[in-house]
PDB file of N, CA and C in Angstrom:
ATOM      1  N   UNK A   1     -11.682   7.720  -5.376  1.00  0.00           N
ATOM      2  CA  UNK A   1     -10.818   8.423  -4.454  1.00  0.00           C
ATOM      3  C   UNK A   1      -9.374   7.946  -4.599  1.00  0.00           C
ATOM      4  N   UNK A   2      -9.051   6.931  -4.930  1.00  0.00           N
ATOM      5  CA  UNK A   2      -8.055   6.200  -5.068  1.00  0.00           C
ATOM      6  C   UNK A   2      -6.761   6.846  -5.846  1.00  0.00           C
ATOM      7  N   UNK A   3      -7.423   7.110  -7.210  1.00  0.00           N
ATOM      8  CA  UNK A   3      -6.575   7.818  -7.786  1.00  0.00           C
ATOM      9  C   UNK A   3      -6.214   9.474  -7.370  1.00  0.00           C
ATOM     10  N   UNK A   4      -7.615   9.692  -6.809  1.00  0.00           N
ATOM     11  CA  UNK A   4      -7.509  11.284  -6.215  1.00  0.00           C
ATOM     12  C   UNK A   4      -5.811  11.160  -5.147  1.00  0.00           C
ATOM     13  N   UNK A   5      -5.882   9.911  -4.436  1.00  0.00           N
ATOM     14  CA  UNK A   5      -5.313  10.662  -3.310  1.00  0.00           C
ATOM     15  C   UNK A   5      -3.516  10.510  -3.677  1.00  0.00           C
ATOM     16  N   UNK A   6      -3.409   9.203  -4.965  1.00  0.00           N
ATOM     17  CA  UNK A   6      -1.953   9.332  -5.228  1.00  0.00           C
ATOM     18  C   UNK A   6      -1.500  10.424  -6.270  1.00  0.00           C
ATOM     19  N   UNK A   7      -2.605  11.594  -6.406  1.00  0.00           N
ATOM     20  CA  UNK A   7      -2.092  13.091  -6.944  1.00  0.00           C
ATOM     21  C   UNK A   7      -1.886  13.759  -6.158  1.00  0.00           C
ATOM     22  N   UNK A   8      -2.079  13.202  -5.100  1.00  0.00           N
ATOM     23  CA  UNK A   8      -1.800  14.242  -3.898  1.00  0.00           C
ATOM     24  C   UNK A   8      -1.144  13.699  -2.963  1.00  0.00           C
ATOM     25  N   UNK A   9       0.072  13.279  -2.651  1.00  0.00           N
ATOM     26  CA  UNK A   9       0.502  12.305  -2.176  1.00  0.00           C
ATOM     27  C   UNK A   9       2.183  13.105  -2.803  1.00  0.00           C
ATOM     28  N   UNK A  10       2.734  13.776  -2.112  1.00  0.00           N
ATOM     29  CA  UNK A  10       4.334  14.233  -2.341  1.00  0.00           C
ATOM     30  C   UNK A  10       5.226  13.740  -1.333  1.00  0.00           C
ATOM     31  N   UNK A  11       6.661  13.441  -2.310  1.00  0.00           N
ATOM     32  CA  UNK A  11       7.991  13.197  -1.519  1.00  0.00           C
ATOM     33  C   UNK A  11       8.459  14.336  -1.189  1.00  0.00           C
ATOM     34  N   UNK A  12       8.476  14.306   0.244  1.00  0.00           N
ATOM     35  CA  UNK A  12       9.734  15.361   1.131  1.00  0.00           C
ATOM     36  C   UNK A  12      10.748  14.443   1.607  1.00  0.00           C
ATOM     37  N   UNK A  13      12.195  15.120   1.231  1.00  0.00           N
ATOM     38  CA  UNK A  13      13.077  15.041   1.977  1.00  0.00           C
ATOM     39  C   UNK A  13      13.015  14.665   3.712  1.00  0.00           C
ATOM     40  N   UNK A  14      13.129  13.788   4.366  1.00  0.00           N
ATOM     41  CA  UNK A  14      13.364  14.105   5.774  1.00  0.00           C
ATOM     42  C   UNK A  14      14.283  13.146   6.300  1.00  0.00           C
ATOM     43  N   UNK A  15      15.057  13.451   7.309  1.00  0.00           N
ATOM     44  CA  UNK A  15      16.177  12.824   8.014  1.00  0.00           C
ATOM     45  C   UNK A  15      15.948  11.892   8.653  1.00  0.00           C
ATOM     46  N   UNK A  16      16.895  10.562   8.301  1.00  0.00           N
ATOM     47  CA  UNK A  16      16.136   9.254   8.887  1.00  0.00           C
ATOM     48  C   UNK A  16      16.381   8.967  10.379  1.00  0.00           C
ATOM     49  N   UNK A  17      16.775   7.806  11.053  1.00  0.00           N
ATOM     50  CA  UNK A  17      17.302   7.724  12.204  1.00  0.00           C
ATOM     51  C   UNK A  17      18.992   7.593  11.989  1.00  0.00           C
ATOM     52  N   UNK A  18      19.357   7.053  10.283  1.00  0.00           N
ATOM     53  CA  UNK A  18      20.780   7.015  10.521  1.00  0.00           C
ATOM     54  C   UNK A  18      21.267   8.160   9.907  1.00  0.00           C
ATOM     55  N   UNK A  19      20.679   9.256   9.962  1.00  0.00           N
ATOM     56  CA  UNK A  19      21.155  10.603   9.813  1.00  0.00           C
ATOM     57  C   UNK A  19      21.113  10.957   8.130  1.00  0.00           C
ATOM     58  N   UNK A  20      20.546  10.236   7.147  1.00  0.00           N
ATOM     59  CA  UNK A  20      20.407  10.743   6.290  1.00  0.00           C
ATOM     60  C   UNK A  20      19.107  11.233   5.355  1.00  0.00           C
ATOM     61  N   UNK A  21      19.276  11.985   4.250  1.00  0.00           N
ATOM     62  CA  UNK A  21      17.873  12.617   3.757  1.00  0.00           C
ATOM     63  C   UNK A  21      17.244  11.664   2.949  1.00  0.00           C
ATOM     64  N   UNK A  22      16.226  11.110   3.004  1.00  0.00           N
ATOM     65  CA  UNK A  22      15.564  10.112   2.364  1.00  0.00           C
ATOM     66  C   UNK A  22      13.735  10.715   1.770  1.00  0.00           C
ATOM     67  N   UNK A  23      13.321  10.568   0.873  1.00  0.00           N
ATOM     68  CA  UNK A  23      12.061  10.567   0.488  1.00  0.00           C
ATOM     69  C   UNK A  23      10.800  10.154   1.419  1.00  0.00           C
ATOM     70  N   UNK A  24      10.167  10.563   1.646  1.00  0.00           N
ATOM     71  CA  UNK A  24       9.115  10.027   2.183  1.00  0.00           C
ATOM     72  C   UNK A  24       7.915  10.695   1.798  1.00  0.00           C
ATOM     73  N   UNK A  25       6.332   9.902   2.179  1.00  0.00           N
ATOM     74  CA  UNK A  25       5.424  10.455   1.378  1.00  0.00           C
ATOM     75  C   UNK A  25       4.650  11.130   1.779  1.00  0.00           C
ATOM     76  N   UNK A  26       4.240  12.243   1.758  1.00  0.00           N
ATOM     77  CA  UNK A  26       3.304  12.984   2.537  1.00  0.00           C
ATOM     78  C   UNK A  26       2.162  13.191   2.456  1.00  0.00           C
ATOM     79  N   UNK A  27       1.015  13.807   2.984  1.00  0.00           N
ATOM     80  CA  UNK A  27      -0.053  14.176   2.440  1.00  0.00           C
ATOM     81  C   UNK A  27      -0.470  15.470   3.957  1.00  0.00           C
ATOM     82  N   UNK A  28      -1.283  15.964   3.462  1.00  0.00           N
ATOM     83  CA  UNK A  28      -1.843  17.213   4.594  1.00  0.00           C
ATOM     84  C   UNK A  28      -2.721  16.406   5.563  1.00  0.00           C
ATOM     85  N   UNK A  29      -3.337  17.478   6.218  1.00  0.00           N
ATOM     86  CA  UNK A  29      -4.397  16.668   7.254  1.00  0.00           C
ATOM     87  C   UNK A  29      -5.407  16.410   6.365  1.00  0.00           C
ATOM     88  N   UNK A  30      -5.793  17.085   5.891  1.00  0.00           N
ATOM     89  CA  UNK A  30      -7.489  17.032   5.267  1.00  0.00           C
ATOM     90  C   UNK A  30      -7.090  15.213   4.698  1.00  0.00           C
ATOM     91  N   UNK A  31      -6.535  15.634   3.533  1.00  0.00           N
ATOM     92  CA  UNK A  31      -5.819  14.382   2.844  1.00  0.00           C
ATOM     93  C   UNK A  31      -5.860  12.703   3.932  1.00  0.00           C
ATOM     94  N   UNK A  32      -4.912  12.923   4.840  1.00  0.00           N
ATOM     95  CA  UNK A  32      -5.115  12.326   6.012  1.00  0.00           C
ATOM     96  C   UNK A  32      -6.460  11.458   6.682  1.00  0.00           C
ATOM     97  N   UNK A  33      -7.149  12.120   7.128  1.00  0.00           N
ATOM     98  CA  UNK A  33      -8.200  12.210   7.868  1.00  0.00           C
ATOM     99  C   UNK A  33      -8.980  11.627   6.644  1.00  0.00           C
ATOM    100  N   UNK A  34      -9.043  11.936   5.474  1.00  0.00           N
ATOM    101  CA  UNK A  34     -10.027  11.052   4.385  1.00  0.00           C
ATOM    102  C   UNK A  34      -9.789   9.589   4.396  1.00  0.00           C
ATOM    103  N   UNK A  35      -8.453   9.430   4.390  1.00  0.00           N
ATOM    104  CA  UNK A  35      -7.665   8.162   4.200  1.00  0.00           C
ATOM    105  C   UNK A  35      -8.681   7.446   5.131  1.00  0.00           C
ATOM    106  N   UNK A  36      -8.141   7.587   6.475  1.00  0.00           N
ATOM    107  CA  UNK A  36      -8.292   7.579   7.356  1.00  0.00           C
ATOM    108  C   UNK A  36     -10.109   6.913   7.480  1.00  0.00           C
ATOM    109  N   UNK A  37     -10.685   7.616   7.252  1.00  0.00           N
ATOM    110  CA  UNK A  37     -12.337   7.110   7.394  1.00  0.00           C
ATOM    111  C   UNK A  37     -12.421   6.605   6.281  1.00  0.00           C
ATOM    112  N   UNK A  38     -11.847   6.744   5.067  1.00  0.00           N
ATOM    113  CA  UNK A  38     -11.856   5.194   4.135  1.00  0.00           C
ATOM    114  C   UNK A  38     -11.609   3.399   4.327  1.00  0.00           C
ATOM    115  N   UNK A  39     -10.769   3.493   5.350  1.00  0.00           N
ATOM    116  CA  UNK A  39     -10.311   2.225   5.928  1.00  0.00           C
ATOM    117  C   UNK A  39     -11.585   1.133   5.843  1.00  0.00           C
ATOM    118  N   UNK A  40     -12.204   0.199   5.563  1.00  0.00           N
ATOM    119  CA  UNK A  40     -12.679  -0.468   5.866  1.00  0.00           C
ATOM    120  C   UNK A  40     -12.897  -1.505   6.889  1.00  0.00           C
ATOM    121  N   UNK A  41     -12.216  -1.301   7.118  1.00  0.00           N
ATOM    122  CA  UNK A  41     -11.341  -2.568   8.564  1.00  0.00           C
ATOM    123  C   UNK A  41     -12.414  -2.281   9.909  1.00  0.00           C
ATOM    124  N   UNK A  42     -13.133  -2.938  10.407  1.00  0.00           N
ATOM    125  CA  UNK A  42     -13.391  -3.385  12.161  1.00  0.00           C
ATOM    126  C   UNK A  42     -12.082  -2.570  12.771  1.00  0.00           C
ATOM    127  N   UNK A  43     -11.398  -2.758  12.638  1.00  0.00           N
ATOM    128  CA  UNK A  43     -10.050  -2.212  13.444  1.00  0.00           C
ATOM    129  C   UNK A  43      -9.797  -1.137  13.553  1.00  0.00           C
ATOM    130  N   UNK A  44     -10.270  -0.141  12.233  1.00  0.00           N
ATOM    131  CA  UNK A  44     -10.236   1.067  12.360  1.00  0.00           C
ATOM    132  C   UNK A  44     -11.184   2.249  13.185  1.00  0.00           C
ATOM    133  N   UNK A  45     -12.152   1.321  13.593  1.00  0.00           N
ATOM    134  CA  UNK A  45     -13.305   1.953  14.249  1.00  0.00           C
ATOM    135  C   UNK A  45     -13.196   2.730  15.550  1.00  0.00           C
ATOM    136  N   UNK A  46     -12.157   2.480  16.393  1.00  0.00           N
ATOM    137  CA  UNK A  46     -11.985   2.963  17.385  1.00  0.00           C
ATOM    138  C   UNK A  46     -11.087   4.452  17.276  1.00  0.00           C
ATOM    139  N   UNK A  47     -10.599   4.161  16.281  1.00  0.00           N
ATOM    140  CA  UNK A  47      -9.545   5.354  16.041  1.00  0.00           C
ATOM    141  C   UNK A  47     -10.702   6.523  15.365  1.00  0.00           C
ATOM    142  N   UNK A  48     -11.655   5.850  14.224  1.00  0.00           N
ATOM    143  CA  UNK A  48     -12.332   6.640  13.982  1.00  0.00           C
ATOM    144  C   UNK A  48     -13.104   7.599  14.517  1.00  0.00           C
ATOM    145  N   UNK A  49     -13.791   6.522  15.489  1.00  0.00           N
ATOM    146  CA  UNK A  49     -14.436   7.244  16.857  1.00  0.00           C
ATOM    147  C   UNK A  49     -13.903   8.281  17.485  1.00  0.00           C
ATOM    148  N   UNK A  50     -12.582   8.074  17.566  1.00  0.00           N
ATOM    149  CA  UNK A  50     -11.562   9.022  18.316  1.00  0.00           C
ATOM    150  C   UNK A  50     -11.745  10.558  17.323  1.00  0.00           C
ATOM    151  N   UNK A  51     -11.189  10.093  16.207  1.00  0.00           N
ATOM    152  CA  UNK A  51     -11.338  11.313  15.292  1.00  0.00           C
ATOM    153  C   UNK A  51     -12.436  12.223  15.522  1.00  0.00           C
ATOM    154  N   UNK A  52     -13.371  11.464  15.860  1.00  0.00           N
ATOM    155  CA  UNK A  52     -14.742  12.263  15.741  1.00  0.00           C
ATOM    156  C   UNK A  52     -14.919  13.171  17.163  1.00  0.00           C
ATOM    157  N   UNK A  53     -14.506  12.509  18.086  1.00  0.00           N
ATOM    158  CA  UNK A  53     -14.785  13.307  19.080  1.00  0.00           C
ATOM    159  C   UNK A  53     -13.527  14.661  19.216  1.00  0.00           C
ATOM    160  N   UNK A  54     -12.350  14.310  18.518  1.00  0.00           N
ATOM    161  CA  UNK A  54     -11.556  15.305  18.744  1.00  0.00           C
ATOM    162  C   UNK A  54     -11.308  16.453  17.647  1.00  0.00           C
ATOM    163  N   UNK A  55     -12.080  16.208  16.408  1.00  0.00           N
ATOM    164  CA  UNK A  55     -12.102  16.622  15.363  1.00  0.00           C
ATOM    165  C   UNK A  55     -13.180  17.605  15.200  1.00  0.00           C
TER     166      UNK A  55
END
């Protein structure tokens, strides 16, 4: 998955807090939400949980 997700993984333009256009990295929801339940971490579990019930 690893490599899957830095092909999918684009710089947009967006405006920072000191007013200028800077790169940043994006990905969609789907994209997202994979990441997301990849985490391995204890820590992530609660959020996961969350996902699930609102997802």
């Amino acid at each position: 998955m690893e490599g899957e997700v830095y092909e999918k993984i684009v710089q947009v333009k967006m405006i920072s807090k000191d007013g200028k256009q800077r790169l940043t990295d994006v990905v969609n929801t789907t994209l997202l939400l994979r990441l997301i339940q990849s985490i391995p971490s204890p820590k992530a579990e609660p959020f996961k949980m969350w996902l699930a019930q609102v997802g």
